[in-house]
N, C-alpha and C. Protein backbone atom coordinates (compact mmCIF):
# COMPACT_ATOMS: atom_id res chain seq x y z
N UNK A 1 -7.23 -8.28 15.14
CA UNK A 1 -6.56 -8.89 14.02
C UNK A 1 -7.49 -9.82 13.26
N UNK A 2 -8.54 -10.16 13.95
CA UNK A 2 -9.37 -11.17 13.43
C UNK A 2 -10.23 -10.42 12.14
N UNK A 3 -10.37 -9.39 12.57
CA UNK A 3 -11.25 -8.24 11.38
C UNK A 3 -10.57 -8.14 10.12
N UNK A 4 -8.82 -8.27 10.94
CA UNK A 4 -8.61 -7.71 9.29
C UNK A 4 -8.23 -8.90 8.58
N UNK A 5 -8.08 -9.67 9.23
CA UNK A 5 -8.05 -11.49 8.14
C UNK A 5 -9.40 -11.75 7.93
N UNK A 6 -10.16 -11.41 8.44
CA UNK A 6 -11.87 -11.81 7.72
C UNK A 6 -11.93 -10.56 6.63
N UNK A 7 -11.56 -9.48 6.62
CA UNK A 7 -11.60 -8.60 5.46
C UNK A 7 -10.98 -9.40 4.22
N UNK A 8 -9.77 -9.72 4.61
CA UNK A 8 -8.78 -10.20 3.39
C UNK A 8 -9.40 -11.07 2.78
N UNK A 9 -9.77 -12.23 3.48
CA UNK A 9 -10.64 -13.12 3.10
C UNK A 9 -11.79 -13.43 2.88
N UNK A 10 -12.57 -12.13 2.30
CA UNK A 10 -13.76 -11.72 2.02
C UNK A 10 -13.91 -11.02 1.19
N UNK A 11 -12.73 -10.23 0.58
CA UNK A 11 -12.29 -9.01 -0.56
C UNK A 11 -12.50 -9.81 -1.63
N UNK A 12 -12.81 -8.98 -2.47
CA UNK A 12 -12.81 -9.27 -4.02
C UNK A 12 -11.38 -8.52 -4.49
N UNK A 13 -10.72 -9.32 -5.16
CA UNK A 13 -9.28 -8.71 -5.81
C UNK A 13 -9.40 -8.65 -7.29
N UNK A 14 -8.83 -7.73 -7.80
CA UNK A 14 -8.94 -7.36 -8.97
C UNK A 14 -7.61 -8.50 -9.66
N UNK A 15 -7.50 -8.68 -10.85
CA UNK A 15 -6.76 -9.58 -11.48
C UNK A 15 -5.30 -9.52 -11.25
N UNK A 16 -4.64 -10.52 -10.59
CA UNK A 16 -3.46 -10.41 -10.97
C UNK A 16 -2.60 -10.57 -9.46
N UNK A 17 -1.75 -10.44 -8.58
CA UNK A 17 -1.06 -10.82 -7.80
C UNK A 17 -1.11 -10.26 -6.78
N UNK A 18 -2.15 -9.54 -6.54
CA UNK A 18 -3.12 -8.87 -5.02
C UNK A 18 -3.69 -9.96 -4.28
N UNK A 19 -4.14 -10.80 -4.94
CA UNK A 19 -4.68 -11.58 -4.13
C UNK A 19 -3.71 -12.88 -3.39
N UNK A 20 -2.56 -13.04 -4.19
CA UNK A 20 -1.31 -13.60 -3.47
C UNK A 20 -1.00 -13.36 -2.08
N UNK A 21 -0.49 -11.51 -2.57
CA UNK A 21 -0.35 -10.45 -1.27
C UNK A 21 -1.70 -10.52 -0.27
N UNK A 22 -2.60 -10.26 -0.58
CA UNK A 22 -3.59 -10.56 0.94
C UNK A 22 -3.77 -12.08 1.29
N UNK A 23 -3.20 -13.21 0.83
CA UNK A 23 -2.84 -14.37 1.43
C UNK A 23 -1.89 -14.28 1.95
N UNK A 24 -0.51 -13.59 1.77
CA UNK A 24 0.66 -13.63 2.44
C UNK A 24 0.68 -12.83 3.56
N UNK A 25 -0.40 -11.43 3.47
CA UNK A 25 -0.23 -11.07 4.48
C UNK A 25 -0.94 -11.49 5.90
N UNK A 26 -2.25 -12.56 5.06
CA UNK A 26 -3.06 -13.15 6.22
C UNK A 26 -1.87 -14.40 7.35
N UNK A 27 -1.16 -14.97 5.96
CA UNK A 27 0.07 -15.70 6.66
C UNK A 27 0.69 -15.08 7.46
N UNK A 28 1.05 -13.86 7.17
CA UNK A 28 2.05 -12.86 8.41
C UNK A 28 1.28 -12.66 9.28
N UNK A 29 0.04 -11.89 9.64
CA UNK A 29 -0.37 -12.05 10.32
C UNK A 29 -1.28 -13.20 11.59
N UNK A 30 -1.18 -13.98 10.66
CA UNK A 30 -1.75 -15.43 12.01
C UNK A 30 -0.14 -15.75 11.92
N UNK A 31 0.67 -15.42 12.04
CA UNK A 31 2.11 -16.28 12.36
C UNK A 31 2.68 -15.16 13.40
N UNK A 32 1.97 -14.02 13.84
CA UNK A 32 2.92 -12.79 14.51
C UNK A 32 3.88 -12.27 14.17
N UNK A 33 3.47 -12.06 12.70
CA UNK A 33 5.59 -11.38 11.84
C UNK A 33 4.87 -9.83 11.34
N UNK A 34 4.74 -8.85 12.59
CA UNK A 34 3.85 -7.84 12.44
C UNK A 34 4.98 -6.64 11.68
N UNK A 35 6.14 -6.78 11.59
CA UNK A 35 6.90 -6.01 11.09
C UNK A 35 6.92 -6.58 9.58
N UNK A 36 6.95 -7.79 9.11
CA UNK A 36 6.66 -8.57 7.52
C UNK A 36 5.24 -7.93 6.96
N UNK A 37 4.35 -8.13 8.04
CA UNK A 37 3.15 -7.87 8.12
C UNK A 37 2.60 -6.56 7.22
N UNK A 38 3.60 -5.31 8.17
CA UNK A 38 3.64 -3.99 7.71
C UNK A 38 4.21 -3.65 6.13
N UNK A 39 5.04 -4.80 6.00
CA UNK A 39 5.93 -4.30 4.36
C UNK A 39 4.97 -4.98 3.81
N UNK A 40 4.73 -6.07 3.89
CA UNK A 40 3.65 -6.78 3.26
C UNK A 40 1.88 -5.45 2.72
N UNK A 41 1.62 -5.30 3.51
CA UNK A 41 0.28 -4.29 3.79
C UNK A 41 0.26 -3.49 3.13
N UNK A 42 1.31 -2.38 2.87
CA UNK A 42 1.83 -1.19 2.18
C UNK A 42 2.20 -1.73 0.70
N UNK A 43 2.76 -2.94 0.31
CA UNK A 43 2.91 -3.01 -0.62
C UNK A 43 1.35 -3.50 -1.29
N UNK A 44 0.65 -4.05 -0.48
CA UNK A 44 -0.84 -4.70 -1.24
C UNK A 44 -1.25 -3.20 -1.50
N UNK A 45 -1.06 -2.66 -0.80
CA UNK A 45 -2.29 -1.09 -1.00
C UNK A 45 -1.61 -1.00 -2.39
N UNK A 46 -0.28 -0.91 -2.94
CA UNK A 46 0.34 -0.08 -3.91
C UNK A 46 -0.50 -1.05 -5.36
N UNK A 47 -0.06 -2.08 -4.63
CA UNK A 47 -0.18 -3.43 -5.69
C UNK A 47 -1.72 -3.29 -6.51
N UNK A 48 -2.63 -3.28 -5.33
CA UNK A 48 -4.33 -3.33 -5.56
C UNK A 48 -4.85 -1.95 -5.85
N UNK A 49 -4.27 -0.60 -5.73
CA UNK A 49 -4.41 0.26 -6.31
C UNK A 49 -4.15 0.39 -7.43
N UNK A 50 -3.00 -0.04 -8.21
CA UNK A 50 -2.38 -0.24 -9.87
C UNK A 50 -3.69 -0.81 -10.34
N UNK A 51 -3.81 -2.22 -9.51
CA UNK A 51 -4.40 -3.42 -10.18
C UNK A 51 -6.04 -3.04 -10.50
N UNK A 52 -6.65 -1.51 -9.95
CA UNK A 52 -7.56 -1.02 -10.08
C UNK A 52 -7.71 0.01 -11.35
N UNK A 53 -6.75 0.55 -10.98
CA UNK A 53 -6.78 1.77 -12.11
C UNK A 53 -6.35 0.44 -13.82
N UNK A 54 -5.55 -0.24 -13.46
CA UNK A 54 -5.75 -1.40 -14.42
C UNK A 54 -7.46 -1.75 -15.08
N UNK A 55 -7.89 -2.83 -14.02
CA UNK A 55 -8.98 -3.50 -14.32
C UNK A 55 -10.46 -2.37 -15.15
N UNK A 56 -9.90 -0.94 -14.47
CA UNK A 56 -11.00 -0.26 -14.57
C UNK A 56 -11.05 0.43 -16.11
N UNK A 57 -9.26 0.28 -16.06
CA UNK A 57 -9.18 1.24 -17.73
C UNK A 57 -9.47 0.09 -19.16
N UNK A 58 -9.44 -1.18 -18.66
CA UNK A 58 -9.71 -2.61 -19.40
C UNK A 58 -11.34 -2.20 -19.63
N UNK A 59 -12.10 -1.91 -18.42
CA UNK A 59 -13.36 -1.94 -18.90
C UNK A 59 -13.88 -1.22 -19.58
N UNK A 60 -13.37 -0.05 -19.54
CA UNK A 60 -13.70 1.20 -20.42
C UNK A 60 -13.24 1.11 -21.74
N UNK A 61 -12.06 0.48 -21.90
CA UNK A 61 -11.93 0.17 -23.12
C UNK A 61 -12.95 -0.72 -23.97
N UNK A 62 -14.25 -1.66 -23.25
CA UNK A 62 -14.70 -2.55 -24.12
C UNK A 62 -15.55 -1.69 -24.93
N UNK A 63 -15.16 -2.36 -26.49
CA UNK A 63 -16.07 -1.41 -27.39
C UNK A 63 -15.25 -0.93 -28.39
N UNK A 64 -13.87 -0.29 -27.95
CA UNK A 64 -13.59 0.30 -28.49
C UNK A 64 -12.74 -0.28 -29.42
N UNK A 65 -12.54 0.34 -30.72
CA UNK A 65 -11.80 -0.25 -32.08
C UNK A 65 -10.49 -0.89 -31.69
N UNK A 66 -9.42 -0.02 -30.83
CA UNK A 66 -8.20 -0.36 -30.84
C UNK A 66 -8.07 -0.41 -29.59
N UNK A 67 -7.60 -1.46 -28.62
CA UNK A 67 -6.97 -1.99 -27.02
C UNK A 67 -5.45 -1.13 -26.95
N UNK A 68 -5.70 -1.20 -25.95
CA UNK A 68 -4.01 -0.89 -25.72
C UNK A 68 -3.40 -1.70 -24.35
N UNK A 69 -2.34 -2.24 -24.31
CA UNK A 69 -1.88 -3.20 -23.10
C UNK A 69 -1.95 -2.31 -21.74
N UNK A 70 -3.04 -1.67 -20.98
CA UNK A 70 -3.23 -1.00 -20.37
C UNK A 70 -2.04 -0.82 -19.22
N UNK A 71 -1.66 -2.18 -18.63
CA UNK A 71 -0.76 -2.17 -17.47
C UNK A 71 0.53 -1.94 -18.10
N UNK A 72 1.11 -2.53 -19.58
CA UNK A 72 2.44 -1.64 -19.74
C UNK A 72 2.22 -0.28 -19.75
N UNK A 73 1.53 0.34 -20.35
CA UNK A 73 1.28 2.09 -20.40
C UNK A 73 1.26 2.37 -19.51
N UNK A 74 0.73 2.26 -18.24
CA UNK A 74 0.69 2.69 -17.03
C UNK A 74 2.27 2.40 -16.59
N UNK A 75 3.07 1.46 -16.55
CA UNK A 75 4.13 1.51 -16.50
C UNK A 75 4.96 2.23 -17.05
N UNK A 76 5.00 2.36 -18.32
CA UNK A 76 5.61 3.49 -19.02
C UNK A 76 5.09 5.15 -18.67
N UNK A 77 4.46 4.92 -18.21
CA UNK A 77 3.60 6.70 -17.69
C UNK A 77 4.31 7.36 -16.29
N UNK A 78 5.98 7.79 -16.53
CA UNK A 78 6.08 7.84 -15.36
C UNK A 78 5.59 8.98 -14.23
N UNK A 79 4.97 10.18 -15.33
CA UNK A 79 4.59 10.73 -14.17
C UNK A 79 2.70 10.46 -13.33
N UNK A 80 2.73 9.06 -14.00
CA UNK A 80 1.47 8.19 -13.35
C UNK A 80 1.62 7.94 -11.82
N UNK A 81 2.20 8.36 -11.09
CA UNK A 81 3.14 7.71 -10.09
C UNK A 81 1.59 7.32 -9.10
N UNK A 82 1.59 6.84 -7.66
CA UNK A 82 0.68 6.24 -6.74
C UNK A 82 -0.65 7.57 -6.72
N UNK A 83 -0.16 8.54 -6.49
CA UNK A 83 -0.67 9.71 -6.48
C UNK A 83 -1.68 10.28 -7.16
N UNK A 84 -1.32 10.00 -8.37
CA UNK A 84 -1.65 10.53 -9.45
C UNK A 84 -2.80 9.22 -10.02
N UNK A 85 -2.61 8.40 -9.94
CA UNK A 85 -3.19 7.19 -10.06
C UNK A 85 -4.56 6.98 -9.31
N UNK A 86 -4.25 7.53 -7.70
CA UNK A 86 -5.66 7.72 -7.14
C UNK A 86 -5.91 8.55 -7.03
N UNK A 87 -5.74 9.50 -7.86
CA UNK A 87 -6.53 11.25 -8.00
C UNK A 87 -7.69 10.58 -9.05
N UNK A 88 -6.89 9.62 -9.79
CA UNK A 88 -7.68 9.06 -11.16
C UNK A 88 -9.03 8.63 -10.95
N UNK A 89 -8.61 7.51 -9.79
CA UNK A 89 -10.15 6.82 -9.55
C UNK A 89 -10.54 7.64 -8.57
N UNK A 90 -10.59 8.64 -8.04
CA UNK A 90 -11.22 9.60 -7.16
C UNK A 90 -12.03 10.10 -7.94
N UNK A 91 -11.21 11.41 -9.27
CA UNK A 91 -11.87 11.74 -10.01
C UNK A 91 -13.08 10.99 -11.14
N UNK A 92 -12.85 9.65 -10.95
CA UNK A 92 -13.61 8.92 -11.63
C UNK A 92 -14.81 8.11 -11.17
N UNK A 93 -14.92 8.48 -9.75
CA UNK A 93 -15.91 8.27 -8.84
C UNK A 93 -15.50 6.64 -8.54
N UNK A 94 -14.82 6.04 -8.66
CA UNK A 94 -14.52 4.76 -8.20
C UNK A 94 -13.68 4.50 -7.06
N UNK A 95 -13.09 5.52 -6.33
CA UNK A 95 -12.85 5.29 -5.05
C UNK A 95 -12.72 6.97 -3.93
N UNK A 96 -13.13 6.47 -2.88
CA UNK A 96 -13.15 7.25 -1.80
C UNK A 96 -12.40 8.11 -2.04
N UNK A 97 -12.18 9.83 -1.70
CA UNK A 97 -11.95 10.79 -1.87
C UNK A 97 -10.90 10.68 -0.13
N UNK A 98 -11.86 10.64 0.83
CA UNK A 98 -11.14 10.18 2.27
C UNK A 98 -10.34 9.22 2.54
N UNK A 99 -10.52 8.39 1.65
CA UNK A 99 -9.63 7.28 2.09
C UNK A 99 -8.41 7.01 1.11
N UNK A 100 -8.63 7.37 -0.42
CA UNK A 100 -7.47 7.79 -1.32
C UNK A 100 -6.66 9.23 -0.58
N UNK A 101 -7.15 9.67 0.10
CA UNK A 101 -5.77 10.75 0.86
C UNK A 101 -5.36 10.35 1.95
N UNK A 102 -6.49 9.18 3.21
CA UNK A 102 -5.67 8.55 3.96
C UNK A 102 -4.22 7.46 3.25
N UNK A 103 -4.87 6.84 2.02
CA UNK A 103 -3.63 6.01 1.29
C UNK A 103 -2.09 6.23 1.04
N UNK A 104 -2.93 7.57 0.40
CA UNK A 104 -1.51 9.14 0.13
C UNK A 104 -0.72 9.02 1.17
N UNK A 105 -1.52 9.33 2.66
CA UNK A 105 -0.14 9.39 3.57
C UNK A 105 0.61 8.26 4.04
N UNK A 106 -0.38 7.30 4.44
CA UNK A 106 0.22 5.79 4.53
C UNK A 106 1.34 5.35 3.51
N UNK A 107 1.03 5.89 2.21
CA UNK A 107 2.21 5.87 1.41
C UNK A 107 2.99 6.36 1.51
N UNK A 108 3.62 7.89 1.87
CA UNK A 108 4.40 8.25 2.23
C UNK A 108 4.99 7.92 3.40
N UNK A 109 4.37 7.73 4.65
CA UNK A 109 5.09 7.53 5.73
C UNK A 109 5.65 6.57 6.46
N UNK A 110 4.67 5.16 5.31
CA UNK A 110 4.66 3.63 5.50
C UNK A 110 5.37 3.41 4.52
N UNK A 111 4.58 3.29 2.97
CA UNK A 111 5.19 2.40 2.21
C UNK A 111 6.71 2.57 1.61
N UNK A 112 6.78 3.93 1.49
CA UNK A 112 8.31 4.79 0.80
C UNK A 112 9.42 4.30 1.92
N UNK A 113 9.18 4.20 3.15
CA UNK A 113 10.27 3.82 4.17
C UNK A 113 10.61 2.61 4.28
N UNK A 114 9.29 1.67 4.38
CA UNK A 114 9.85 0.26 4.44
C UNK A 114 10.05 -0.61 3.12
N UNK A 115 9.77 0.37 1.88
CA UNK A 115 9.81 -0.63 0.72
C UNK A 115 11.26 0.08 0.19
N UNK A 116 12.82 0.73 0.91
CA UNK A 116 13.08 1.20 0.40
C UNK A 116 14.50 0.82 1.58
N UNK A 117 13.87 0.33 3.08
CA UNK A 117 14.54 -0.01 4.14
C UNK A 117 15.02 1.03 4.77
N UNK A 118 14.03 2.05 5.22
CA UNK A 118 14.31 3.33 5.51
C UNK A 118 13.83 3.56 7.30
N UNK A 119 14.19 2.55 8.22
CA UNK A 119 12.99 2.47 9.18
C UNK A 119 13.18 3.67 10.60
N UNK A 120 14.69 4.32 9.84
CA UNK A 120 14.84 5.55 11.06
C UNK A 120 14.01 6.72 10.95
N UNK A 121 13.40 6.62 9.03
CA UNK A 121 12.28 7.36 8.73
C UNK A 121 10.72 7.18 8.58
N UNK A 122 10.94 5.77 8.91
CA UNK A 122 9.70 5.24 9.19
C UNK A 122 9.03 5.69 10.78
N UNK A 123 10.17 5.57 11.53
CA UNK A 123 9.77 6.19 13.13
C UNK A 123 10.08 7.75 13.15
N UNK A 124 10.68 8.21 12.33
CA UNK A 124 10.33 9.93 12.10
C UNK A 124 11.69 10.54 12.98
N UNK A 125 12.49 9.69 13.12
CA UNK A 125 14.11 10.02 13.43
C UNK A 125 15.50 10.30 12.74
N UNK A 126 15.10 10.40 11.07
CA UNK A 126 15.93 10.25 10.75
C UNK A 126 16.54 12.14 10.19
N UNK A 127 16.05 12.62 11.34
CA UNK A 127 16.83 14.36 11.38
C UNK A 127 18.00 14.35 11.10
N UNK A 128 18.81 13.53 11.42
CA UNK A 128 20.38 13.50 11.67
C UNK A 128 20.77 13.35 10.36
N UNK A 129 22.31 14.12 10.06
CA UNK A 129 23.05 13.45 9.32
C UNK A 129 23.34 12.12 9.28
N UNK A 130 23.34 11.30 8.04
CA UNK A 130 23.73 9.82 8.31
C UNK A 130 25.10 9.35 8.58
N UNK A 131 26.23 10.55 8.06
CA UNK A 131 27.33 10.42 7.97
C UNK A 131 27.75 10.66 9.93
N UNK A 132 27.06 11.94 10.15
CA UNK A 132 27.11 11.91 11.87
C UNK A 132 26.98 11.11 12.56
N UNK A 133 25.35 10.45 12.26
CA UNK A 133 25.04 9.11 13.19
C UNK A 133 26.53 7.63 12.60
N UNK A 134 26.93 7.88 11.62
CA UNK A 134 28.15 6.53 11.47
C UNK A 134 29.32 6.86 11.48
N UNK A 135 29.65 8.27 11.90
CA UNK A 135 30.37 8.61 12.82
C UNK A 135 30.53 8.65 14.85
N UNK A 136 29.14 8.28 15.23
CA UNK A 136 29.41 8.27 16.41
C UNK A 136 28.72 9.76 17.14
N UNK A 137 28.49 10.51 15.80
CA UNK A 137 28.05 11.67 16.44
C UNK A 137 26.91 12.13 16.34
N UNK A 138 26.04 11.27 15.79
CA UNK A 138 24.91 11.65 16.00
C UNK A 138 23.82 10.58 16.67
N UNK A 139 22.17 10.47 16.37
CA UNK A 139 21.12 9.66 17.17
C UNK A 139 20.77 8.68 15.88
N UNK A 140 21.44 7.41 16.55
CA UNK A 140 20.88 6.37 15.95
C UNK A 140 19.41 5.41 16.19
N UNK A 141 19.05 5.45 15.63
CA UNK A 141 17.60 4.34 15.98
C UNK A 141 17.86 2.84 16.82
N UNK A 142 17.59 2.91 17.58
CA UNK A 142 17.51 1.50 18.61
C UNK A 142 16.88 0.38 18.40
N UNK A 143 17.17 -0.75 18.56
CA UNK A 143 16.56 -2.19 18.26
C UNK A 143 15.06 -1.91 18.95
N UNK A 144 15.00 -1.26 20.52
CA UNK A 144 14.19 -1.43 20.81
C UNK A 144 12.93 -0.38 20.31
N UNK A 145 13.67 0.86 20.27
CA UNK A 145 12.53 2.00 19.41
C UNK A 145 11.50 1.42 18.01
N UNK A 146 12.59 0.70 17.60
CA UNK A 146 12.06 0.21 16.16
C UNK A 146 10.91 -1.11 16.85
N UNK A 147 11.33 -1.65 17.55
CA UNK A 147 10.21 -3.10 17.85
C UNK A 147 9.22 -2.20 18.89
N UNK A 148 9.25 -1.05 19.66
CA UNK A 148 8.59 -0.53 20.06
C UNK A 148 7.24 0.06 18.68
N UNK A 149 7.99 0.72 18.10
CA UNK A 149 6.77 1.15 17.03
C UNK A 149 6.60 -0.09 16.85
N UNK A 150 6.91 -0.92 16.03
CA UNK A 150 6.11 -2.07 15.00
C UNK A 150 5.19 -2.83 16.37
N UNK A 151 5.00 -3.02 17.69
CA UNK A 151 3.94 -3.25 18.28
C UNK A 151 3.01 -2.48 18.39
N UNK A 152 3.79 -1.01 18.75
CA UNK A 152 2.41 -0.52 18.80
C UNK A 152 1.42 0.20 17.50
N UNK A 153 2.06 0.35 16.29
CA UNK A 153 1.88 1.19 15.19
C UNK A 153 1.45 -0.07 14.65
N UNK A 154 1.74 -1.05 13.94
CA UNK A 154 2.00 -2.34 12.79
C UNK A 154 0.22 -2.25 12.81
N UNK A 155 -0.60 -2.86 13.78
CA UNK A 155 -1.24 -3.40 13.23
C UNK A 155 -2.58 -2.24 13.10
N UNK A 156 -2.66 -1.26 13.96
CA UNK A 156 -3.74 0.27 13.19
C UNK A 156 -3.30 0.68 11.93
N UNK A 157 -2.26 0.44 11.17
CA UNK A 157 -1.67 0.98 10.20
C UNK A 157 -2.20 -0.38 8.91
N UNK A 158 -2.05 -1.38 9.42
CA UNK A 158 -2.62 -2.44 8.44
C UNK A 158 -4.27 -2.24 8.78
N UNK A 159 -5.02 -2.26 9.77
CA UNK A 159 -5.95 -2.15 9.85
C UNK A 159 -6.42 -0.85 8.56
N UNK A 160 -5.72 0.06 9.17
CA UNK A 160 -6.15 1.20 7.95
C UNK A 160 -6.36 0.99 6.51
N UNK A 161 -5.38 0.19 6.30
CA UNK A 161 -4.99 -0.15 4.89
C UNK A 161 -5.67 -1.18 4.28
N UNK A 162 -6.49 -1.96 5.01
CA UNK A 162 -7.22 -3.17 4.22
C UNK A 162 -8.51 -2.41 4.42
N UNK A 163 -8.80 -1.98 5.62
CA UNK A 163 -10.40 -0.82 5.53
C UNK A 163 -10.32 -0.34 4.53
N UNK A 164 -9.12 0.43 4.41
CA UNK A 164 -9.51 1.53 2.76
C UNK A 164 -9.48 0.79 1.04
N UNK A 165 -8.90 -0.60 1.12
CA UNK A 165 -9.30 -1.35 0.14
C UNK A 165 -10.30 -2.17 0.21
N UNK A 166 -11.14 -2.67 1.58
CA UNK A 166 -11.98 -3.25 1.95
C UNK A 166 -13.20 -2.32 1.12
N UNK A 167 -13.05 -1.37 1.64
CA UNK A 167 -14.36 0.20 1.42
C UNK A 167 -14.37 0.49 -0.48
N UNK A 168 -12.93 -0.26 -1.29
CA UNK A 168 -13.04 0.49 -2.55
C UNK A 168 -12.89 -0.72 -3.49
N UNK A 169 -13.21 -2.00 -2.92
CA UNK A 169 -13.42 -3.06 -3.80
C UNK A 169 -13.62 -3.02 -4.98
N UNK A 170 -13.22 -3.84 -5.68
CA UNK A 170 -13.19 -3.50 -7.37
C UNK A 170 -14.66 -3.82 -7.23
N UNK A 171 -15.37 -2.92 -8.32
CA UNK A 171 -16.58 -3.37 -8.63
C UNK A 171 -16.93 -3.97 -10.21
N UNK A 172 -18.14 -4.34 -10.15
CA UNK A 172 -18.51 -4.98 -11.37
C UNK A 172 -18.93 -4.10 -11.63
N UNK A 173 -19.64 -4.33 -13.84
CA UNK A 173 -19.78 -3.46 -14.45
C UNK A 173 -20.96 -4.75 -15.32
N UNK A 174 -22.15 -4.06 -15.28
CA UNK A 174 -23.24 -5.01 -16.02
C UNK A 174 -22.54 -4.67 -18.00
């Protein structure tokens, strides 16, 4: 755990409220709130990925006649979605090819579940009808299954996730 709070606190963050999130999550993590920890983590990846394809389309713009508010457009772009966003800086040589598809899945299997409060699909149980399981008739997720993953999953899964923003640091531009 010590690695990945010396990462956080060694990263360069691109402008804007990433660098909040890797203080809050250094807070979750020196406090043992490894399940905060995890929503926390997944959302920085989402956060500092935007905040890249942001900073990077600002720079490319210098020069040019007419600006455009880069981060509303990207907002308005809905089929810009996480995906599509780091195909961008892949294709643009500004971030890892390996580690923008490790992101991909972490996003799907991390961030879509817990930023959405989905955690019977976060542990990969949620086969069942929901109407079955709140009927009585089907497999509900357990207090302890769920605190079972978040010990043993929470913190390789954040580890992953600050390595692969650790590895794609915003860079400068002379």
């Amino acid at each position: 755990m010590d690695a990945i709070i010396r990462h956080l606190e060694s990263m360069r963050y691109p402008t804007g409220p990433a660098r909040y999130y890797g203080i809050d999550l250094t807070m979750c993590l020196r406090g043992g709130a490894l399940a905060g920890s995890l929503v926390v983590a997944a959302a920085l990846m989402e956060l500092y990925i935007r905040a890249l394809v942001v900073r990077y389309t600002i720079e490319a713009q210098r020069g040019w006649h007419k600006q455009v508010d880069v981060e509303l457009e990207i907002e308005n772009m809905r089929k810009e979605d996480f995906y599509n966003l780091l195909s961008h800086l892949v294709d643009a040589e500004l971030f890892s090819e390996t580690d923008a598809n490790c992101a991909k899945e972490i996003y799907r299997k991390v961030r879509i579940p817990t930023h959405h409060g989905l955690p019977a699909r976060l542990l990969g149980i949620s086969k069942d009808d929901p109407f079955r399981v709140l009927l009585g008739r089907g497999r509900a997720m357990s207090t302890q299954e769920f605190e079972s993953y978040i010990e043993d999953e929470a913190l390789p899964i954040i580890e992953a996730i600050v390595g692969i923003l650790f590895r794609n640091q915003v860079r400068e531009f002379a």
